[in-house]
C-alpha atoms as a PDB file:
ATOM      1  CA  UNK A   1     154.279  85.515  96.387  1.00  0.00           C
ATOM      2  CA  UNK A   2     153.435  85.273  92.478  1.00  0.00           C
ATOM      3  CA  UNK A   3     154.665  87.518  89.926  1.00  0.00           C
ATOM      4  CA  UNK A   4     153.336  87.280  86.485  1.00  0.00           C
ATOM      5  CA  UNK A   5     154.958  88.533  83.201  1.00  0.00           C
ATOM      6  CA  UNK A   6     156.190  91.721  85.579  1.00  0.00           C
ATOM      7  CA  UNK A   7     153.006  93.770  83.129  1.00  0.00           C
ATOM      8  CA  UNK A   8     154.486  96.286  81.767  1.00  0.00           C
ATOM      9  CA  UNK A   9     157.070  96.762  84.020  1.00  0.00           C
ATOM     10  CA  UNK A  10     159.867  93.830  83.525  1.00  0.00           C
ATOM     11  CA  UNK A  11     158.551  93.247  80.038  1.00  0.00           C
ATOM     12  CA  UNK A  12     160.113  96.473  79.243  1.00  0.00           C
ATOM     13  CA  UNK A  13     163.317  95.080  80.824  1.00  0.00           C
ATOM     14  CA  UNK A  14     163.244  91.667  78.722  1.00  0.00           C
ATOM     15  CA  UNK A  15     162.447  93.755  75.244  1.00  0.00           C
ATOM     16  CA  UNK A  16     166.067  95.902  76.199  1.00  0.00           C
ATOM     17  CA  UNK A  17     167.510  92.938  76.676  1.00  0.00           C
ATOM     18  CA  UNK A  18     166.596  91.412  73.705  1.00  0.00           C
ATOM     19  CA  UNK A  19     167.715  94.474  71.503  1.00  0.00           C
ATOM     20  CA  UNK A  20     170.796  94.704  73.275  1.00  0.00           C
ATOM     21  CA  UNK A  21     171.677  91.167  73.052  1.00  0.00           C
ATOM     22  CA  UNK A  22     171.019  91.543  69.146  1.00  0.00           C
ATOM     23  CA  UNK A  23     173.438  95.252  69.007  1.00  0.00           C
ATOM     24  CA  UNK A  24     176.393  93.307  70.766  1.00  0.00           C
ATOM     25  CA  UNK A  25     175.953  90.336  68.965  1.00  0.00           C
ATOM     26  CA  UNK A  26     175.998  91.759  65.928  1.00  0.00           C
ATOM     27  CA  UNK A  27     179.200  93.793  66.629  1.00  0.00           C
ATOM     28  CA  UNK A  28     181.348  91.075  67.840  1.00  0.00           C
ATOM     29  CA  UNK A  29     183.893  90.858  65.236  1.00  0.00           C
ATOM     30  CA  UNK A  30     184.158  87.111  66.068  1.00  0.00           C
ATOM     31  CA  UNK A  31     180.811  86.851  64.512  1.00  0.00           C
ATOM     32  CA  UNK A  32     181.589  87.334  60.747  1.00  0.00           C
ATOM     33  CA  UNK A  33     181.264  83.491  59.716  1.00  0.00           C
ATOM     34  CA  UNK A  34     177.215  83.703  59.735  1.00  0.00           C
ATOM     35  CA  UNK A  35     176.253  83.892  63.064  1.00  0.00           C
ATOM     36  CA  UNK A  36     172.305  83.796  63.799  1.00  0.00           C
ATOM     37  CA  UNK A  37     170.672  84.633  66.804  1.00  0.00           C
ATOM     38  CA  UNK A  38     166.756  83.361  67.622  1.00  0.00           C
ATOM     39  CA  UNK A  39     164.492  83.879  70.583  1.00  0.00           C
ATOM     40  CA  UNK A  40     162.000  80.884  71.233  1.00  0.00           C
ATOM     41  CA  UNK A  41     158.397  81.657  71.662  1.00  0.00           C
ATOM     42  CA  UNK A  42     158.248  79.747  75.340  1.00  0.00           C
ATOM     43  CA  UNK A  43     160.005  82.479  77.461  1.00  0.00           C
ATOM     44  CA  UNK A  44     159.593  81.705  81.027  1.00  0.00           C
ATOM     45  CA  UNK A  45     157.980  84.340  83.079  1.00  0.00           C
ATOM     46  CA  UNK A  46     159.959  85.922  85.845  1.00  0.00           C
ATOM     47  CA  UNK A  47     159.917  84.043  89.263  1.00  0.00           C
ATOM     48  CA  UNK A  48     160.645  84.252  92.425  1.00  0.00           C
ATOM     49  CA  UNK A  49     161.644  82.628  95.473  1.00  0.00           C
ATOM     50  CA  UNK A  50     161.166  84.311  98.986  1.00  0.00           C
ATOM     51  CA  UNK A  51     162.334  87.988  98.016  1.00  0.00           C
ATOM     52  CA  UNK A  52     164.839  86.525  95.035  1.00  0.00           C
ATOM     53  CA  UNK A  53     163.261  87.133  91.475  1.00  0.00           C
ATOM     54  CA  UNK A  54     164.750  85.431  88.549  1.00  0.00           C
ATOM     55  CA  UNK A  55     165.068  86.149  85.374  1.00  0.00           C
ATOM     56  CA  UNK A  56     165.429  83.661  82.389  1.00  0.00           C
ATOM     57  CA  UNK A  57     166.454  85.090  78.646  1.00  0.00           C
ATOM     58  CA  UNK A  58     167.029  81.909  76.516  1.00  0.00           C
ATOM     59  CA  UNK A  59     169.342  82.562  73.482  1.00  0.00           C
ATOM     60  CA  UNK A  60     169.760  80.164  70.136  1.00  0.00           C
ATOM     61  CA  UNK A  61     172.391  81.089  68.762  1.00  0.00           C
ATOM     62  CA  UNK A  62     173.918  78.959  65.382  1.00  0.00           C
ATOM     63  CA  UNK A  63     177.126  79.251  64.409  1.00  0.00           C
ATOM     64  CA  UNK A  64     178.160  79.135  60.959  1.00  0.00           C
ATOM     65  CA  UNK A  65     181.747  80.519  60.994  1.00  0.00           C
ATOM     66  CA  UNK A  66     184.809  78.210  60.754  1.00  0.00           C
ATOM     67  CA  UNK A  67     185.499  78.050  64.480  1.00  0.00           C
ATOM     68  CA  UNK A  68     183.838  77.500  67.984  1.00  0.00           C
ATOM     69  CA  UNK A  69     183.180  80.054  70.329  1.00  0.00           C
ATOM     70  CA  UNK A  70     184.024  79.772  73.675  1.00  0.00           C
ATOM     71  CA  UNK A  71     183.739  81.066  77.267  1.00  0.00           C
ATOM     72  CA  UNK A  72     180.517  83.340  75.916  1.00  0.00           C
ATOM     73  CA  UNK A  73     179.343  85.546  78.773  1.00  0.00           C
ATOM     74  CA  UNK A  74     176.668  88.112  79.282  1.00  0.00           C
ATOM     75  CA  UNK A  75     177.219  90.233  82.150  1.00  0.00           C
ATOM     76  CA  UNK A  76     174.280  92.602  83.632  1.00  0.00           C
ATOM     77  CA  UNK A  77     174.097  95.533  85.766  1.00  0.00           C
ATOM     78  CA  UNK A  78     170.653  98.060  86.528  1.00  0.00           C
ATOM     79  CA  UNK A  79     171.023 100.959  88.775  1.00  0.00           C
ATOM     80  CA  UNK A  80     168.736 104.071  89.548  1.00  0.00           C
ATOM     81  CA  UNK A  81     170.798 107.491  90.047  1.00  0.00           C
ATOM     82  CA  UNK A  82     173.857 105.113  90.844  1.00  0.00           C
ATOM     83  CA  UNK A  83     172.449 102.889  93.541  1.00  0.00           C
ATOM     84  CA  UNK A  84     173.006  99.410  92.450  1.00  0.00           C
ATOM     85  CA  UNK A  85     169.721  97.430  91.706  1.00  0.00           C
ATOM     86  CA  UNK A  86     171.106  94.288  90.690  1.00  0.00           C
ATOM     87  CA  UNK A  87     174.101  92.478  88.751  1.00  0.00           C
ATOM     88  CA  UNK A  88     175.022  88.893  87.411  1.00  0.00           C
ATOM     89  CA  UNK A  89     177.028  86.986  85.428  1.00  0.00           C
ATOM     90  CA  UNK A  90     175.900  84.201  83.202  1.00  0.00           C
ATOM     91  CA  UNK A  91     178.032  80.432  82.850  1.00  0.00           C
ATOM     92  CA  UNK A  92     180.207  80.590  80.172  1.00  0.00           C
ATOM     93  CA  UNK A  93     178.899  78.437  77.224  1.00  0.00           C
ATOM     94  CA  UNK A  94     180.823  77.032  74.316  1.00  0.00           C
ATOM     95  CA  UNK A  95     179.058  77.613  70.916  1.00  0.00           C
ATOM     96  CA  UNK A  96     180.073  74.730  68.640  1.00  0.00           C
ATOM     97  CA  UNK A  97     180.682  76.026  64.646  1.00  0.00           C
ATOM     98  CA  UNK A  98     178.025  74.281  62.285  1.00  0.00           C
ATOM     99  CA  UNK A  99     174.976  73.522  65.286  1.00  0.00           C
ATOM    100  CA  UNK A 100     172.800  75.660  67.431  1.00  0.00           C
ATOM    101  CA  UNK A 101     173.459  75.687  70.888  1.00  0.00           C
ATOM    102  CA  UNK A 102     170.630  77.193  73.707  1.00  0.00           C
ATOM    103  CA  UNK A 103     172.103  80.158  75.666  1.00  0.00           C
ATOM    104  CA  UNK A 104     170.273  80.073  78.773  1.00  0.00           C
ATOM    105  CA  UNK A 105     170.831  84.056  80.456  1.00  0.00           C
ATOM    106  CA  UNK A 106     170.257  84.090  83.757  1.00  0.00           C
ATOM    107  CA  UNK A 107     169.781  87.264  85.744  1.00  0.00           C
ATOM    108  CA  UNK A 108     168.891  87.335  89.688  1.00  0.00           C
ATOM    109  CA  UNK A 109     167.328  90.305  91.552  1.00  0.00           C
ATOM    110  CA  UNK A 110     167.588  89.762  95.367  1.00  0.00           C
ATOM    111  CA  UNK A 111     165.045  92.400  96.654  1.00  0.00           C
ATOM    112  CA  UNK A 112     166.745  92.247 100.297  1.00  0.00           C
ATOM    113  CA  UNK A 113     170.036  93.619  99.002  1.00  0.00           C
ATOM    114  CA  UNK A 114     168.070  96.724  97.193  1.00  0.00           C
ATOM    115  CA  UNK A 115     168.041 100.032  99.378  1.00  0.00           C
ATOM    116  CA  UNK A 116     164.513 100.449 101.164  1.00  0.00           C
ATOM    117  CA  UNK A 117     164.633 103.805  99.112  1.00  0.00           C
ATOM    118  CA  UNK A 118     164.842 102.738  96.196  1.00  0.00           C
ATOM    119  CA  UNK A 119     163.000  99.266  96.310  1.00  0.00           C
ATOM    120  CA  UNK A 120     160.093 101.925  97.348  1.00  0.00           C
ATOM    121  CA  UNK A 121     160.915 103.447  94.035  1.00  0.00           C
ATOM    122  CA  UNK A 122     160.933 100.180  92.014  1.00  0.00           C
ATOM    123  CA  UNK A 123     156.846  99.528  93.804  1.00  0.00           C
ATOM    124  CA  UNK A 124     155.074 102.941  94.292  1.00  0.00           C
ATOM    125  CA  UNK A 125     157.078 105.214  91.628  1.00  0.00           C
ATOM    126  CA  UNK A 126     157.406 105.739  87.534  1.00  0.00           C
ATOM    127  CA  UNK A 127     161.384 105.958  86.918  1.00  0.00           C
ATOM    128  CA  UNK A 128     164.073 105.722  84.509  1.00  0.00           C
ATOM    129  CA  UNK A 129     166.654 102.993  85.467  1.00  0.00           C
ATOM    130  CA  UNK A 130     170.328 102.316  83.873  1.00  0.00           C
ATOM    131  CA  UNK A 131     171.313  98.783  82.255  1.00  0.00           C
ATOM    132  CA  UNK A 132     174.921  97.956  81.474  1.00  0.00           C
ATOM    133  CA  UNK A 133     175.308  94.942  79.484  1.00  0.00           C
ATOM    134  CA  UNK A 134     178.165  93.464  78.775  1.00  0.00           C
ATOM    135  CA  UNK A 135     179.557  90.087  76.565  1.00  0.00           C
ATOM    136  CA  UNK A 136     182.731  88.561  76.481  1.00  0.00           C
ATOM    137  CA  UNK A 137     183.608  85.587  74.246  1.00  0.00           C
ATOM    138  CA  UNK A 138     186.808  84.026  72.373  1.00  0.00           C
ATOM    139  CA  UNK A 139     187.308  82.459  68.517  1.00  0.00           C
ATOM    140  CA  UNK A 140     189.881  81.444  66.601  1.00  0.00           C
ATOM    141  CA  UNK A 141     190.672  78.500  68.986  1.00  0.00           C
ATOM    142  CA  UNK A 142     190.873  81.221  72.412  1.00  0.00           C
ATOM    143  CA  UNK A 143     193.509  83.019  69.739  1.00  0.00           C
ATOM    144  CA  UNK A 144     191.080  85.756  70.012  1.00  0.00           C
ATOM    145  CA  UNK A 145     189.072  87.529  72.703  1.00  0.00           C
ATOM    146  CA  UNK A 146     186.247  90.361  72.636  1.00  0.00           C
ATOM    147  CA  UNK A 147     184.281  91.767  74.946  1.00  0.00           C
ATOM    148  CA  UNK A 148     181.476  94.798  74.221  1.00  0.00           C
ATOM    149  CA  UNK A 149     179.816  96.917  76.893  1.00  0.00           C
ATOM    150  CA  UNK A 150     176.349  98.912  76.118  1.00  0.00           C
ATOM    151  CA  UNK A 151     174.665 101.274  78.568  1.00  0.00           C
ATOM    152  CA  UNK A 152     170.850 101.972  78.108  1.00  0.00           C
ATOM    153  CA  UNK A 153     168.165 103.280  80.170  1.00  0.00           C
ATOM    154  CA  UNK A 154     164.354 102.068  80.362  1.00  0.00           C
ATOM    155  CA  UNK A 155     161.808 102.938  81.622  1.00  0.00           C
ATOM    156  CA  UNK A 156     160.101 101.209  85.174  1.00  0.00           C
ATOM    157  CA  UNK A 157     156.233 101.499  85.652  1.00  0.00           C
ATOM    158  CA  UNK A 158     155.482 101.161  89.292  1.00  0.00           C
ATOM    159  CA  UNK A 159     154.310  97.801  90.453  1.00  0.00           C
ATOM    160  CA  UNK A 160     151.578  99.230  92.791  1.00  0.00           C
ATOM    161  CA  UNK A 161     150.055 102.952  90.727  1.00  0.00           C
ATOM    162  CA  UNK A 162     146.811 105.399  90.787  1.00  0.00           C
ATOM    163  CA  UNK A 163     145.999 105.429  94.390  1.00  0.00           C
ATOM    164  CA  UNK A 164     143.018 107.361  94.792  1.00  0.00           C
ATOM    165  CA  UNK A 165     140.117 108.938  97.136  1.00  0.00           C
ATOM    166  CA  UNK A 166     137.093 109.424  95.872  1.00  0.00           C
ATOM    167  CA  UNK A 167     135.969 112.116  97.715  1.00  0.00           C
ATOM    168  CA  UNK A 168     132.685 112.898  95.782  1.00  0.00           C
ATOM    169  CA  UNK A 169     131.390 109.970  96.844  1.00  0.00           C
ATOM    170  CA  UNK A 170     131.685 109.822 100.574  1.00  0.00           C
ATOM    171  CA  UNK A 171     128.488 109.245 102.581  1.00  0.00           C
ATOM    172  CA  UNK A 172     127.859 109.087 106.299  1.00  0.00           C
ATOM    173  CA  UNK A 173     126.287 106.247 108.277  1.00  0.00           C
ATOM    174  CA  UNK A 174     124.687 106.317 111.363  1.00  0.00           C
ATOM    175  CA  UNK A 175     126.571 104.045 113.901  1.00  0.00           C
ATOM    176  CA  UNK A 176     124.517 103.306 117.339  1.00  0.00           C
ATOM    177  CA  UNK A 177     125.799 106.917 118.939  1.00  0.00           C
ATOM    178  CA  UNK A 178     128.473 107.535 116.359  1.00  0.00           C
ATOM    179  CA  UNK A 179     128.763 107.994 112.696  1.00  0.00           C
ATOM    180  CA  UNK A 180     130.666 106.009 109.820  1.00  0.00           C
ATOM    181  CA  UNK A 181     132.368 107.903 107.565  1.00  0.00           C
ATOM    182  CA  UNK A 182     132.540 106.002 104.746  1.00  0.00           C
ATOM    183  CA  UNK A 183     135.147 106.753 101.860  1.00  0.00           C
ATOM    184  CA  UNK A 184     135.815 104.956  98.558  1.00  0.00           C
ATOM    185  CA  UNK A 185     139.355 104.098  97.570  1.00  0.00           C
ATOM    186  CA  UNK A 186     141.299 102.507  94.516  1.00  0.00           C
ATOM    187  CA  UNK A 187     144.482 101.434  93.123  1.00  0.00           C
ATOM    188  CA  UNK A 188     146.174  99.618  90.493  1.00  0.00           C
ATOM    189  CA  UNK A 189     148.746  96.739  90.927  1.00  0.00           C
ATOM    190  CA  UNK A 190     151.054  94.796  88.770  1.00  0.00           C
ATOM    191  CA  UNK A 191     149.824  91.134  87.302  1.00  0.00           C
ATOM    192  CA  UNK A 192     153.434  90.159  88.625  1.00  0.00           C
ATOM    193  CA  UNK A 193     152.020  90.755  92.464  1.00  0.00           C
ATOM    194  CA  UNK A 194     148.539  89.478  92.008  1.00  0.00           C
ATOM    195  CA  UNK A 195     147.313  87.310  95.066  1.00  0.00           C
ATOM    196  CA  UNK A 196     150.074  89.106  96.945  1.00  0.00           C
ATOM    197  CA  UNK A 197     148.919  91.414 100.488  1.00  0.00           C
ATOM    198  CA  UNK A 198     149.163  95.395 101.223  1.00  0.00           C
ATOM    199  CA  UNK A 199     148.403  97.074 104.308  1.00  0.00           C
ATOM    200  CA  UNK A 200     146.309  99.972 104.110  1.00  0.00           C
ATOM    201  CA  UNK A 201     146.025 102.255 106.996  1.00  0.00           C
ATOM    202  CA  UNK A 202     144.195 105.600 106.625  1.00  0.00           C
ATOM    203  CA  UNK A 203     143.613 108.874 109.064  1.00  0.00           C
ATOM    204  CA  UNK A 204     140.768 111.082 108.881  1.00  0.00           C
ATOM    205  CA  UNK A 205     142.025 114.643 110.692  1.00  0.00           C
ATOM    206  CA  UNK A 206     141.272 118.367 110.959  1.00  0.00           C
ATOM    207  CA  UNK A 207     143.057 121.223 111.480  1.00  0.00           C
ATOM    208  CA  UNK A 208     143.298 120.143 115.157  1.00  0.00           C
ATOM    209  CA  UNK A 209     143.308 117.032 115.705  1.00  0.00           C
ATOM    210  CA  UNK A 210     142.837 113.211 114.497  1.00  0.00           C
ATOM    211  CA  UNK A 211     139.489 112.235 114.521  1.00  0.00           C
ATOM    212  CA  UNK A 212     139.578 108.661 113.348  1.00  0.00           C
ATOM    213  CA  UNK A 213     141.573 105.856 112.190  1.00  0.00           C
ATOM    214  CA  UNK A 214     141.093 102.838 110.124  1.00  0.00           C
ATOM    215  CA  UNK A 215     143.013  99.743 108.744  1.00  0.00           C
ATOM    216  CA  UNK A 216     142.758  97.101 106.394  1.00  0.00           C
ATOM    217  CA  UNK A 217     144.516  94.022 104.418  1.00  0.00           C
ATOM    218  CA  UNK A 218     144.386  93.645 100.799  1.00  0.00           C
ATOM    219  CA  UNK A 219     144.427  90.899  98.916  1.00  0.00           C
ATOM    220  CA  UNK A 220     145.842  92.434  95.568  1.00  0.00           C
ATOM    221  CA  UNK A 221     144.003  91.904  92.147  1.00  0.00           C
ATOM    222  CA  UNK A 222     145.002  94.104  88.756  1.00  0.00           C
ATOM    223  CA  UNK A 223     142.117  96.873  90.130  1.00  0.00           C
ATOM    224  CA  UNK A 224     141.643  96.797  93.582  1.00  0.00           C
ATOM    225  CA  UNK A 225     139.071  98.912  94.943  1.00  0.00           C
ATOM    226  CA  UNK A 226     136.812  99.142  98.597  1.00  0.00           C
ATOM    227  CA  UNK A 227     135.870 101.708 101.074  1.00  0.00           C
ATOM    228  CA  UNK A 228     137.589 102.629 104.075  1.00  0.00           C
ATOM    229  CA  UNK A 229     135.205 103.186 107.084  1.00  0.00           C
ATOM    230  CA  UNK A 230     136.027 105.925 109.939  1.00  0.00           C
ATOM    231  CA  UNK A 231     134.418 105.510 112.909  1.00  0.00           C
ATOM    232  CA  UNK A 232     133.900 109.396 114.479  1.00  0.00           C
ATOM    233  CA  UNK A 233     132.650 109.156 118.447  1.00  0.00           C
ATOM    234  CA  UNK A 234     130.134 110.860 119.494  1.00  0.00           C
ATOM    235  CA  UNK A 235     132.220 114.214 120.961  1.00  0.00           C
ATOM    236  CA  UNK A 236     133.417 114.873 117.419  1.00  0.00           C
ATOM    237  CA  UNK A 237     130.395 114.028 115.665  1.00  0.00           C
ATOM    238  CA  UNK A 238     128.334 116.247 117.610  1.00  0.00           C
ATOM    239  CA  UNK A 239     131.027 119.064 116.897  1.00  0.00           C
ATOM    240  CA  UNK A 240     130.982 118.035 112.964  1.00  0.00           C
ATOM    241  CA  UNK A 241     127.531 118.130 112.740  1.00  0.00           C
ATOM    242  CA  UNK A 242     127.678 121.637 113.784  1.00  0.00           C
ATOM    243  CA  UNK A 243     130.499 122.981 111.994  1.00  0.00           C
ATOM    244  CA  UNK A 244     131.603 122.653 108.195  1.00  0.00           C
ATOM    245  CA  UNK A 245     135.212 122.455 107.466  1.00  0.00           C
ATOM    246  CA  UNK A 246     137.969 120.785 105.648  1.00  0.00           C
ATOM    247  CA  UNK A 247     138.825 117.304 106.670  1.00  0.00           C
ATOM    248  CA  UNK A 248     141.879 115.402 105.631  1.00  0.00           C
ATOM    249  CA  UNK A 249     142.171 111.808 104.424  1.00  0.00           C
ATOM    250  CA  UNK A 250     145.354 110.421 104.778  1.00  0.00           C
ATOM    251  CA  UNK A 251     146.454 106.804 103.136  1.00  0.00           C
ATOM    252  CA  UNK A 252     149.282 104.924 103.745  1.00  0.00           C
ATOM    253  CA  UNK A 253     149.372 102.014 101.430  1.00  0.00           C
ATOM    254  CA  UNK A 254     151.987  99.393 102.860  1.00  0.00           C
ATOM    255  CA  UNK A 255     154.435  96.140 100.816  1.00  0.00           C
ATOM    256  CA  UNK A 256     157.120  94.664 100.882  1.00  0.00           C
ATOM    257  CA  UNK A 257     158.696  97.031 104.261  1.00  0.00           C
ATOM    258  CA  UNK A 258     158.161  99.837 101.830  1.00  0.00           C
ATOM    259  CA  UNK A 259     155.436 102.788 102.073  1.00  0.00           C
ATOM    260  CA  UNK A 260     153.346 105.175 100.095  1.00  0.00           C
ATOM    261  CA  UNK A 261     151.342 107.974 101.879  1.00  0.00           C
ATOM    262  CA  UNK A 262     149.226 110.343  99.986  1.00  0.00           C
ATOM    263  CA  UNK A 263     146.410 113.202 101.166  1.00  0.00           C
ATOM    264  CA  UNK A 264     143.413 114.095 100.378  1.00  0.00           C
ATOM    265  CA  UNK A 265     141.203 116.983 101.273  1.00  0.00           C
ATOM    266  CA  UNK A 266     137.418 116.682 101.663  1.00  0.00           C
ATOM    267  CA  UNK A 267     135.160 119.249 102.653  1.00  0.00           C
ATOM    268  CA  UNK A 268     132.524 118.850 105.395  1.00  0.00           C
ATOM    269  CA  UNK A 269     129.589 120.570 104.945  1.00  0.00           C
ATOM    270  CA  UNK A 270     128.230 119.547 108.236  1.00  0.00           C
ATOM    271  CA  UNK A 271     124.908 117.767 108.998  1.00  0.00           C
ATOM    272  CA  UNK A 272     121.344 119.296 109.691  1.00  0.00           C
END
């Protein structure tokens, strides 16, 4: 599984970060002596291994007070309507007075721990999630000790978004004594899950019965788009031919154990 830069979605998490980091660091009162704080340009981009992504915020941070600091922390915590999403504590790290020293934050998101409920949230759904961040560090020679907590939402874009039926574009094929029904679909995924799979199963039904069923796998790109072809047997599509009426499309889009399910109406018009 790859994930990118997380698009727009754990960007938004990193650029909170970064502002927080700066508010807390900045209101230390251990921090008076001409502390300055500098993100490098070569970021690593979130990673992930098996259904653990990581998350790596490095911190320069030059000290120009009288003293060191020591035991610095940076503790994290994102939730959605209270369920816990994730949480970690960085190492402590000493920052020597007079040199810059790399603070390397480290935050860990094991997917299998997350609620199928709201993991679907996190890959089909637009939401608001809480961040609690926290630092704790002592000066003076330990004489000393602070610790600041800030809460702050952000937003989360979905990672998989815009699934769609095109239903003015859906033509018929002839198939030996059936018909194809042959429907347009797309979507929009995440860079972060690019190369990755979904399942897509789909239904075609009317106000009786199912009349068709169809599956595929997906290898994922930024815009994914296809067709989804229904097979209708000959019974139905004899019946169809004769009688116009609305159809329904239903789509099930599948990753990661979680699911998505949208409908779509179409009307038939029938066939001469």
């Amino acid at each position: 599984m790859r994930w990118g830069i997380l698009g727009a979605r754990v960007s938004i998490i990193l650029v909170n970060l970064i502002i927080v980091i700066i508010i807390l660091m900045s209101v230390l009162p251990m921090v008076s002596g001409g502390l300055q704080i500098d993100f490098p340009e070569d970021m690593e981009e979130p990673s992930i291994e098996g259904n653990v992504v990581r998350f790596s915020i490095p911190i320069d941070v030059y000290n120009g007070g009288y003293f060191d600091i020591s035991g610095f922390q940076m503790s994290f915590r994102i939730s959605n309507d209270g369920i816990l999403i994730a949480q970690d504590t960085s190492d402590p790290t000493d920052i020597v007075t007079g040199r810059t020293t790399r603070v390397n934050v480290v935050m860990e998101m094991d997917l299998d721990d997350i609620p199928t409920t709201e993991l679907s949230k996190l890959v089909f759904e637009q939401s608001t999630l809480d961040l609690t961040v926290g630092v704790e560090a002592a000066y003076t020679l330990g004489l000393v000790r602070a610790s600041v907590h800030i809460d702050q939402s952000m937003d989360w874009s979905p990672l998989i978004s815009d699934l769609a039926v095109d239903t003015s574009s859906i033509s018929v094929v002839p198939n030996g004594t059936s018909y194809d029904l042959v429907v347009p679909y797309s979507f929009r995924a995440s860079d972060m899950i690019s190369g990755d799979t979904v399942g897509l199963a789909a239904t075609l039904r009317n106000s009786t019965a199912q009349l068709s069923s169809a599956s595929q796998t997906i290898a994922l790109q930024d815009y994914n788009s296809g067709q989804i072809r229904f097979t209708i047997e000959q019974q139905a599509a004899i019946w169809l031919m004769a009688h116009p009426e609305d159809l329904t499309i239903g789509a099930d889009l599948s990753y990661m154990g979680t699911d998505f399910h949208q409908d779509y109406t179409y009307h038939w018009e029938g066939m001469p």
